[in-house]
N, C-alpha and C. Protein backbone atom coordinates (compact mmCIF):
# COMPACT_ATOMS: atom_id res chain seq x y z
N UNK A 1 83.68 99.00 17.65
CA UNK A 1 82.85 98.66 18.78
C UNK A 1 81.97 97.47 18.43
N UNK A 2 81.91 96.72 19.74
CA UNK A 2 80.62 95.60 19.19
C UNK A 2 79.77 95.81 19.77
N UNK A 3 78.69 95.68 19.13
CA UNK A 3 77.23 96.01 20.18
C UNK A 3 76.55 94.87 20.17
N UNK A 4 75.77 94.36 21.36
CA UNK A 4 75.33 93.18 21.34
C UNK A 4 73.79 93.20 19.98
N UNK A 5 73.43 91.86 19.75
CA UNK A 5 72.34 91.86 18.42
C UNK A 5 71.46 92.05 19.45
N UNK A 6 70.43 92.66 18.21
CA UNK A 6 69.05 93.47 18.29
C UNK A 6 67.80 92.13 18.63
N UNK A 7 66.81 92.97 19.31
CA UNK A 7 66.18 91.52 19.72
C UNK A 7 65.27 90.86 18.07
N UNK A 8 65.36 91.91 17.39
CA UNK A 8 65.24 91.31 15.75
C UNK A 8 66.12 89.97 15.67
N UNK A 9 67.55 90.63 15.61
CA UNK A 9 68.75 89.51 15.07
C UNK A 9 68.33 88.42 16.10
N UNK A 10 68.06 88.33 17.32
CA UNK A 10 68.62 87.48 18.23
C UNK A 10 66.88 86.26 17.99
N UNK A 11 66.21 87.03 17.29
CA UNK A 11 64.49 86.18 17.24
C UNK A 11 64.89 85.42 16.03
N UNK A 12 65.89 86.04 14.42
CA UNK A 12 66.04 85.32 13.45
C UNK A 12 67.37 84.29 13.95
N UNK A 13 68.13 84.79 14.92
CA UNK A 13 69.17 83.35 14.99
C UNK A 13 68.24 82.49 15.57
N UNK A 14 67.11 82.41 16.46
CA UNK A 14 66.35 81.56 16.89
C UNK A 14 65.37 80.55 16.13
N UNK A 15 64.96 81.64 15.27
CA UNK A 15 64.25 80.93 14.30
C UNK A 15 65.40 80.03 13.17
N UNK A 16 66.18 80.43 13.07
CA UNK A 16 67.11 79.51 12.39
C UNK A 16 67.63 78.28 13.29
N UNK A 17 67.89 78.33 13.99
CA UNK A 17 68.27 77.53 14.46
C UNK A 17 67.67 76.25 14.91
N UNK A 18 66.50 76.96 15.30
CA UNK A 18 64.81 75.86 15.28
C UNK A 18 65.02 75.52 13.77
N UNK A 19 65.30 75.93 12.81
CA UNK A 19 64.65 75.25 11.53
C UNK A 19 65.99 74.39 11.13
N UNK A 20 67.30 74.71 11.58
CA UNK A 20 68.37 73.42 11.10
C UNK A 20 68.01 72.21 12.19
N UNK A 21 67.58 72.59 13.38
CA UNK A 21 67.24 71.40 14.40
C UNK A 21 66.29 70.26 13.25
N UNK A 22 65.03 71.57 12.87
CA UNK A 22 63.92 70.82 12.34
C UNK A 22 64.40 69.60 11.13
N UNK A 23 65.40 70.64 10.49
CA UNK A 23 65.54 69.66 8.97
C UNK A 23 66.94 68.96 9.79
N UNK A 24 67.40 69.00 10.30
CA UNK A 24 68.19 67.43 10.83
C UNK A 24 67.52 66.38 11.23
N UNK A 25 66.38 66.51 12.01
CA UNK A 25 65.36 65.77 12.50
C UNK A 25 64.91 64.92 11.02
N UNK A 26 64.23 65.67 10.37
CA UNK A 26 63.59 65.16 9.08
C UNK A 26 64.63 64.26 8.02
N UNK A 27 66.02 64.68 8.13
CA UNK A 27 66.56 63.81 7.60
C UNK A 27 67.30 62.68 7.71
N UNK A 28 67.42 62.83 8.79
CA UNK A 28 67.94 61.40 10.11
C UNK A 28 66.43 60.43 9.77
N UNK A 29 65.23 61.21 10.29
CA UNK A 29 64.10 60.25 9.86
C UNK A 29 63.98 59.59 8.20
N UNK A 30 64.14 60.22 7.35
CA UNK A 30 64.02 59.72 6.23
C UNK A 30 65.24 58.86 5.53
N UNK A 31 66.36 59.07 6.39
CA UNK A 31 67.40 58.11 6.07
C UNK A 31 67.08 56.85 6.58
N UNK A 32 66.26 56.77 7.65
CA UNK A 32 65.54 55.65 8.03
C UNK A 32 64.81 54.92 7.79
N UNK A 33 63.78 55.60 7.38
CA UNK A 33 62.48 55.19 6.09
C UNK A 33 63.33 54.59 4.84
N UNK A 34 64.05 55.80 4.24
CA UNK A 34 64.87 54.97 3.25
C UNK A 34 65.17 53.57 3.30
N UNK A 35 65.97 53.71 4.65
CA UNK A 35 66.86 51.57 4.97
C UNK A 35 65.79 51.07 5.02
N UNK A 36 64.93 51.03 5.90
CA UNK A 36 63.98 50.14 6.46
C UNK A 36 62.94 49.83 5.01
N UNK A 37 62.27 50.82 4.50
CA UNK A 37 61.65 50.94 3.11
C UNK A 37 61.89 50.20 2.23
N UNK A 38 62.95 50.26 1.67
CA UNK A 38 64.23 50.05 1.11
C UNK A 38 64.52 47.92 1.36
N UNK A 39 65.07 48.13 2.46
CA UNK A 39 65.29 46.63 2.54
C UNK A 39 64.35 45.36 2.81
N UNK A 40 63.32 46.19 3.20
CA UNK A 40 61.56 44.88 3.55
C UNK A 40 60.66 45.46 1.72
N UNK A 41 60.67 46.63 1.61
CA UNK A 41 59.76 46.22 0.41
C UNK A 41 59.80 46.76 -1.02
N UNK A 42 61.67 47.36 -0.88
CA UNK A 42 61.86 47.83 -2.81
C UNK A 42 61.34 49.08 -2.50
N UNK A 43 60.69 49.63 -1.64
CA UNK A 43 60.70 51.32 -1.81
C UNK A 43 61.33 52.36 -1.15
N UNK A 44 61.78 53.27 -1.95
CA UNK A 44 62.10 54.80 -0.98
C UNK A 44 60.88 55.02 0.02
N UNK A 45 61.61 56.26 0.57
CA UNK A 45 60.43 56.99 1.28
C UNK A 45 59.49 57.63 0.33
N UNK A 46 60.29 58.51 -0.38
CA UNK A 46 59.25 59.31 -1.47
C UNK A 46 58.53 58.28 -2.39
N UNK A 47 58.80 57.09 -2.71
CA UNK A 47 57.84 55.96 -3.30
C UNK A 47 57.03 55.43 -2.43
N UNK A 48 57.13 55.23 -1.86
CA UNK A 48 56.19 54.84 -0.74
C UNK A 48 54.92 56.27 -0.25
N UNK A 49 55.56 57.62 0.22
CA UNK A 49 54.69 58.70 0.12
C UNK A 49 53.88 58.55 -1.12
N UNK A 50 54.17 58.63 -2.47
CA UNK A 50 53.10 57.99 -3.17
C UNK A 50 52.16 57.27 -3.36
N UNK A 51 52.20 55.97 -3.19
CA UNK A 51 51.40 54.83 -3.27
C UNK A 51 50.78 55.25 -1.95
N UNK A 52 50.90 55.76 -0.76
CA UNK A 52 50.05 56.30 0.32
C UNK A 52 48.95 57.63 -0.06
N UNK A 53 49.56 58.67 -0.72
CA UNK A 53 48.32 59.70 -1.20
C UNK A 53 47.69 59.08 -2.42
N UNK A 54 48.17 58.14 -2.84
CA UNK A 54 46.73 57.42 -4.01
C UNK A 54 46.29 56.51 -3.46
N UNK A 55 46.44 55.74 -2.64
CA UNK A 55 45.93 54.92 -1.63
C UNK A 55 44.48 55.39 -1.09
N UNK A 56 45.27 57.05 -0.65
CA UNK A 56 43.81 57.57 0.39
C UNK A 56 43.23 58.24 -0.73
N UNK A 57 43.33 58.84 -1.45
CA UNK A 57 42.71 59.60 -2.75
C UNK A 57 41.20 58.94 -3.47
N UNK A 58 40.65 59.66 -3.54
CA UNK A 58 38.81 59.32 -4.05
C UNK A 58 39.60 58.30 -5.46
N UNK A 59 38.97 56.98 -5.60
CA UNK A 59 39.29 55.90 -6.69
C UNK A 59 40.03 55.81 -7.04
N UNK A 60 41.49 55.86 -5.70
CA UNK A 60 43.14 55.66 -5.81
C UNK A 60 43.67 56.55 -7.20
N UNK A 61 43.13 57.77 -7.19
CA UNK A 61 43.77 58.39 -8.38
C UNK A 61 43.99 59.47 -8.43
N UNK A 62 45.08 60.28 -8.52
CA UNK A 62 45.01 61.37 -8.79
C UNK A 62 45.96 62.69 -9.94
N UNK A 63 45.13 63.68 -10.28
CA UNK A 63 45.73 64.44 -10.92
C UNK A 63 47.38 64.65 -10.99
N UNK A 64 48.33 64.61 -11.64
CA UNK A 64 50.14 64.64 -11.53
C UNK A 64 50.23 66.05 -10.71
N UNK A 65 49.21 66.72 -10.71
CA UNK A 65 50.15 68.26 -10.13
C UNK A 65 49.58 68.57 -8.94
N UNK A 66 48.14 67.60 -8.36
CA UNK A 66 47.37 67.57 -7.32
C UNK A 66 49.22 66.66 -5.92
N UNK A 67 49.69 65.06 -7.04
CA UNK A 67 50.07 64.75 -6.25
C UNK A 67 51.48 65.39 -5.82
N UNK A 68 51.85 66.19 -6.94
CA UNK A 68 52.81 66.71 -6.76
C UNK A 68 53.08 67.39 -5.31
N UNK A 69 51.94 68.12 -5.16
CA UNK A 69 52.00 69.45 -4.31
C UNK A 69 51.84 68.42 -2.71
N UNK A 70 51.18 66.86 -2.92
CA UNK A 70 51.02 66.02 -2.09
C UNK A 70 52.21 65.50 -1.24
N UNK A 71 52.98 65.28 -2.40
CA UNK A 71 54.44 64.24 -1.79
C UNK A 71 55.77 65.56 -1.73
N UNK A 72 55.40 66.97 -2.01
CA UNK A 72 56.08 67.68 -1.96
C UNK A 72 57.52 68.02 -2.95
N UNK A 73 56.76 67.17 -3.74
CA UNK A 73 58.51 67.07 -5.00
C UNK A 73 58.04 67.89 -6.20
N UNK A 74 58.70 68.53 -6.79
CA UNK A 74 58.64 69.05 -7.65
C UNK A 74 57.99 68.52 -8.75
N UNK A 75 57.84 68.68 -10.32
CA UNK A 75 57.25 67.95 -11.23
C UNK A 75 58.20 67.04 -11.66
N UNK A 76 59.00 67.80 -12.13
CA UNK A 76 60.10 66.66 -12.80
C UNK A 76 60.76 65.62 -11.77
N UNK A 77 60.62 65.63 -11.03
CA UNK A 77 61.24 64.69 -9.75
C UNK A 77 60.31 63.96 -9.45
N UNK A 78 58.93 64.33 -9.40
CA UNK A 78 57.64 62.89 -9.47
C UNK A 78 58.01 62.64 -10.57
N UNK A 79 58.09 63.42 -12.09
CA UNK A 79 57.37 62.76 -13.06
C UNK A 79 58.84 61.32 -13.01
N UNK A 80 59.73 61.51 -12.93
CA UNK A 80 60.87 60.45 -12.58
C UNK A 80 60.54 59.15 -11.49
N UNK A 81 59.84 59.84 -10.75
CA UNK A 81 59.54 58.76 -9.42
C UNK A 81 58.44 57.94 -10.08
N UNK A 82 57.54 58.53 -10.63
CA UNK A 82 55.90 57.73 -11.24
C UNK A 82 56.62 56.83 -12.75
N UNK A 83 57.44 57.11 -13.24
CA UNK A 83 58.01 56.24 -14.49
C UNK A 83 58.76 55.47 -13.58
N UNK A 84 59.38 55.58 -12.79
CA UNK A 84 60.07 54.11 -11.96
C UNK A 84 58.76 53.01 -11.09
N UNK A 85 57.72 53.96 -10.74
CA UNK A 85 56.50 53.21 -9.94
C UNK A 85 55.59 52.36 -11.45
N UNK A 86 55.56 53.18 -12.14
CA UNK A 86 55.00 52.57 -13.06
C UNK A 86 55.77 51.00 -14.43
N UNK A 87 56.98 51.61 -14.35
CA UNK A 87 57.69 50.41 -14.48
C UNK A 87 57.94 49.29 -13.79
N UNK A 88 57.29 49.32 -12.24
CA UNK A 88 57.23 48.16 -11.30
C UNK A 88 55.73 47.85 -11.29
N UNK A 89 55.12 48.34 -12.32
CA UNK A 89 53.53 47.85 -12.19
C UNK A 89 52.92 48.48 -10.81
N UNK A 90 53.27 49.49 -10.28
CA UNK A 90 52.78 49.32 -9.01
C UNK A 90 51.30 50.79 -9.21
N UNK A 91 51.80 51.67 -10.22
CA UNK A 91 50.47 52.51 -10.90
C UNK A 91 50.64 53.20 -12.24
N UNK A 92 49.33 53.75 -12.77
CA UNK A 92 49.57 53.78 -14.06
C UNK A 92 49.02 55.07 -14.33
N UNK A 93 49.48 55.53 -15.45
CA UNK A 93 49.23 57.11 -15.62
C UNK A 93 48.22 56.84 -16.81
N UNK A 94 47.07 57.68 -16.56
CA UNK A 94 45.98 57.84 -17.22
C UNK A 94 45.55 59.14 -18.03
N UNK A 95 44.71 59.73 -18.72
CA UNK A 95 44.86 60.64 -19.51
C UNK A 95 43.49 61.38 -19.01
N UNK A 96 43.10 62.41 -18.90
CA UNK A 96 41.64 63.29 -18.42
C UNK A 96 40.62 63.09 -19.88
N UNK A 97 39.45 62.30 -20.05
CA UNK A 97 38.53 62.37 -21.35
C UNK A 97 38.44 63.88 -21.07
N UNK A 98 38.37 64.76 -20.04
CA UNK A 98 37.57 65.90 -20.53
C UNK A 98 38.99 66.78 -20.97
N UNK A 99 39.96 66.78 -20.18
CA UNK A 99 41.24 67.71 -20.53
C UNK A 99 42.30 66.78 -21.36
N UNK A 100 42.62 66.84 -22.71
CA UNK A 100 44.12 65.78 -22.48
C UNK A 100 45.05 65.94 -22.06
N UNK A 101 45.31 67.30 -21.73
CA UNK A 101 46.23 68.23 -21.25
C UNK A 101 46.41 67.40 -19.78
N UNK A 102 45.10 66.93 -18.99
CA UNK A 102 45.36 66.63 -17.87
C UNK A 102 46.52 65.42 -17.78
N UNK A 103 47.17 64.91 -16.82
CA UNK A 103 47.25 63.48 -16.57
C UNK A 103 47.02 62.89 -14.81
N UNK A 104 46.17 61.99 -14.87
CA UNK A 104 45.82 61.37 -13.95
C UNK A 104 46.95 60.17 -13.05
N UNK A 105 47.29 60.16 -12.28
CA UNK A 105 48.10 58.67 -11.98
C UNK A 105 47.01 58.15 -10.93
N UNK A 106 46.87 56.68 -10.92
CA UNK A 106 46.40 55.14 -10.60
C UNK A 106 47.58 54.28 -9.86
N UNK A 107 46.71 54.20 -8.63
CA UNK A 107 47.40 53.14 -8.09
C UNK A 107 47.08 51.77 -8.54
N UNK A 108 47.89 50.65 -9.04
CA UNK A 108 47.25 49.61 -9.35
C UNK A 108 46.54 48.42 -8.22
N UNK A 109 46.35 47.18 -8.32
CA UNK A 109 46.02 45.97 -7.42
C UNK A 109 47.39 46.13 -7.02
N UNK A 110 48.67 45.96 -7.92
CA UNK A 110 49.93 45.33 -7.16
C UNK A 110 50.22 46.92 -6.42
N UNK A 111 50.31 47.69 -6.80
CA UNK A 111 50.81 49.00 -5.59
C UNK A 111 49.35 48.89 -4.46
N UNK A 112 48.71 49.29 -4.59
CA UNK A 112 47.81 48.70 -3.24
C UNK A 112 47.99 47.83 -2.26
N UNK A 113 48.85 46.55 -2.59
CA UNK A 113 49.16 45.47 -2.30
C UNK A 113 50.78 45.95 -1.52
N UNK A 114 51.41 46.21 -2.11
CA UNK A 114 52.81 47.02 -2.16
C UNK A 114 52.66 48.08 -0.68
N UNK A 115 51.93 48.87 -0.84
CA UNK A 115 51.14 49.98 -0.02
C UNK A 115 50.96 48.74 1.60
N UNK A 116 49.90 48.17 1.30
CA UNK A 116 49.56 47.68 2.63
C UNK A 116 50.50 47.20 3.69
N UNK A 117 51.31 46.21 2.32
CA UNK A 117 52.34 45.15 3.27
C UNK A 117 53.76 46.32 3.95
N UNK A 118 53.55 47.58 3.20
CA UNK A 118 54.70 48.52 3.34
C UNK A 118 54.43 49.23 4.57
N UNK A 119 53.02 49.81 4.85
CA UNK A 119 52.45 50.40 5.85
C UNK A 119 52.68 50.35 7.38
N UNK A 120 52.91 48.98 7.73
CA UNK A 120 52.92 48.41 9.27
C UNK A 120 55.10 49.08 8.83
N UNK A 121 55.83 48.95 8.23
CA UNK A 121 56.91 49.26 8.51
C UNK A 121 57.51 50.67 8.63
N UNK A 122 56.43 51.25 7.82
CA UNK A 122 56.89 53.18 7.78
C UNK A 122 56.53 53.56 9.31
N UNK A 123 55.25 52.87 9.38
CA UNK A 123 54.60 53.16 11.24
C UNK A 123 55.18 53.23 12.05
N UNK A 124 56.02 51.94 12.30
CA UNK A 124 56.61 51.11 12.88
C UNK A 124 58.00 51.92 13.17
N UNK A 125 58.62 52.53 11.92
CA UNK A 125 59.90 53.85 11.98
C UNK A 125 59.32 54.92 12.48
N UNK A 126 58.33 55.43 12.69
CA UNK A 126 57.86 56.75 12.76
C UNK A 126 58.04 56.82 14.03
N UNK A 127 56.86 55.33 14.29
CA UNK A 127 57.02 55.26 16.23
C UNK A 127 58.28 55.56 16.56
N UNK A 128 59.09 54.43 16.35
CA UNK A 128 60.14 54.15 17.03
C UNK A 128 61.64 55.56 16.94
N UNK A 129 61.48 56.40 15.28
CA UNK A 129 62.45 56.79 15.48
C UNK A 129 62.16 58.47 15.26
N UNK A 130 60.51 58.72 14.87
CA UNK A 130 60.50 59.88 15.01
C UNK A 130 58.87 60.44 15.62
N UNK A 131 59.20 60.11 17.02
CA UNK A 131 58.06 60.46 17.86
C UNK A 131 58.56 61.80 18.76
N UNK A 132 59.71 61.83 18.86
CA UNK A 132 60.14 62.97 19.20
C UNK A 132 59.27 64.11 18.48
N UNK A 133 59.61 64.13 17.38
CA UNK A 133 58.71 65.04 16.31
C UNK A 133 57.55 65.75 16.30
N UNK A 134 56.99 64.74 17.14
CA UNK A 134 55.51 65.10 17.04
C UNK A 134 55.81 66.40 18.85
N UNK A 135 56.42 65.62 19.04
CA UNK A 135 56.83 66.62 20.51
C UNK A 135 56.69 67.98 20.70
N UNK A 136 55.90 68.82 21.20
CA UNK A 136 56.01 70.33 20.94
C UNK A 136 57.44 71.11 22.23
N UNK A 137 57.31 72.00 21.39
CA UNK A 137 58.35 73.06 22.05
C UNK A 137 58.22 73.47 23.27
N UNK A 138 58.92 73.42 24.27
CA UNK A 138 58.36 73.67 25.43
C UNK A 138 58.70 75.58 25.46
């Protein structure tokens, strides 16, 4: 016999289904960010999310596990992204006088610089290709 699903089952196919909508959305957008990123100024999206939370961050700096939890990547996947940012001069990893244990990353003059001229183009994708997004559910 088949019995039709329970209004349980029928709330989790819903909620699933809202959440593959969601992450298709998010990755259509970031394949975008990518090109556009990518071909005007040498950065990913996730490089660019960087140099933006040290940008806004109290004296462009912050703790590795503060930004971690910021740009949403794991450790080892920043600590990879910040050795490629930092090999373009764009910020620099610093050490805590009070913890050494800590490490700090620095945006430099040239990522600041990097940051600004990058800014008007991430916008500029967001508008144009993910304003839907911001759209609520009717």
């Amino acid at each position: 016999m088949c019995y039709p699903p329970s209004m349980s089952a029928r709330t989790d196919d819903a909620l699933a289904a809202e959440w593959h909508r969601l992450m298709g959305r998010y990755q259509r957008l970031m394949c975008v960010l990518d090109r556009e990123l990518g071909a005007e100024h040498g950065l990913s999206a996730s490089e660019f999310e960087v140099l933006q939370q040290l940008e806004q961050a109290e004296e462009c700096s912050l703790r590795m596990s503060v930004l971690a939890d910021g740009v949403h990547l794991s450790q080892s996947a920043l600590s990879r992204l910040v050795t490629r940012l930092e090999r373009d001069g764009l910020i620099e990893r610093k050490s805590c006088s009070q913890d050494r244990r800590s490490l700090f990353v620095a945006l430099t003059d040239a990522g600041r610089t990097r940051y600004a001229d990058a800014r008007p183009t991430q916008r500029r994708v967001l508008r144009e290709e993910g304003s839907d997004c911001l759209e609520q559910p009717a």
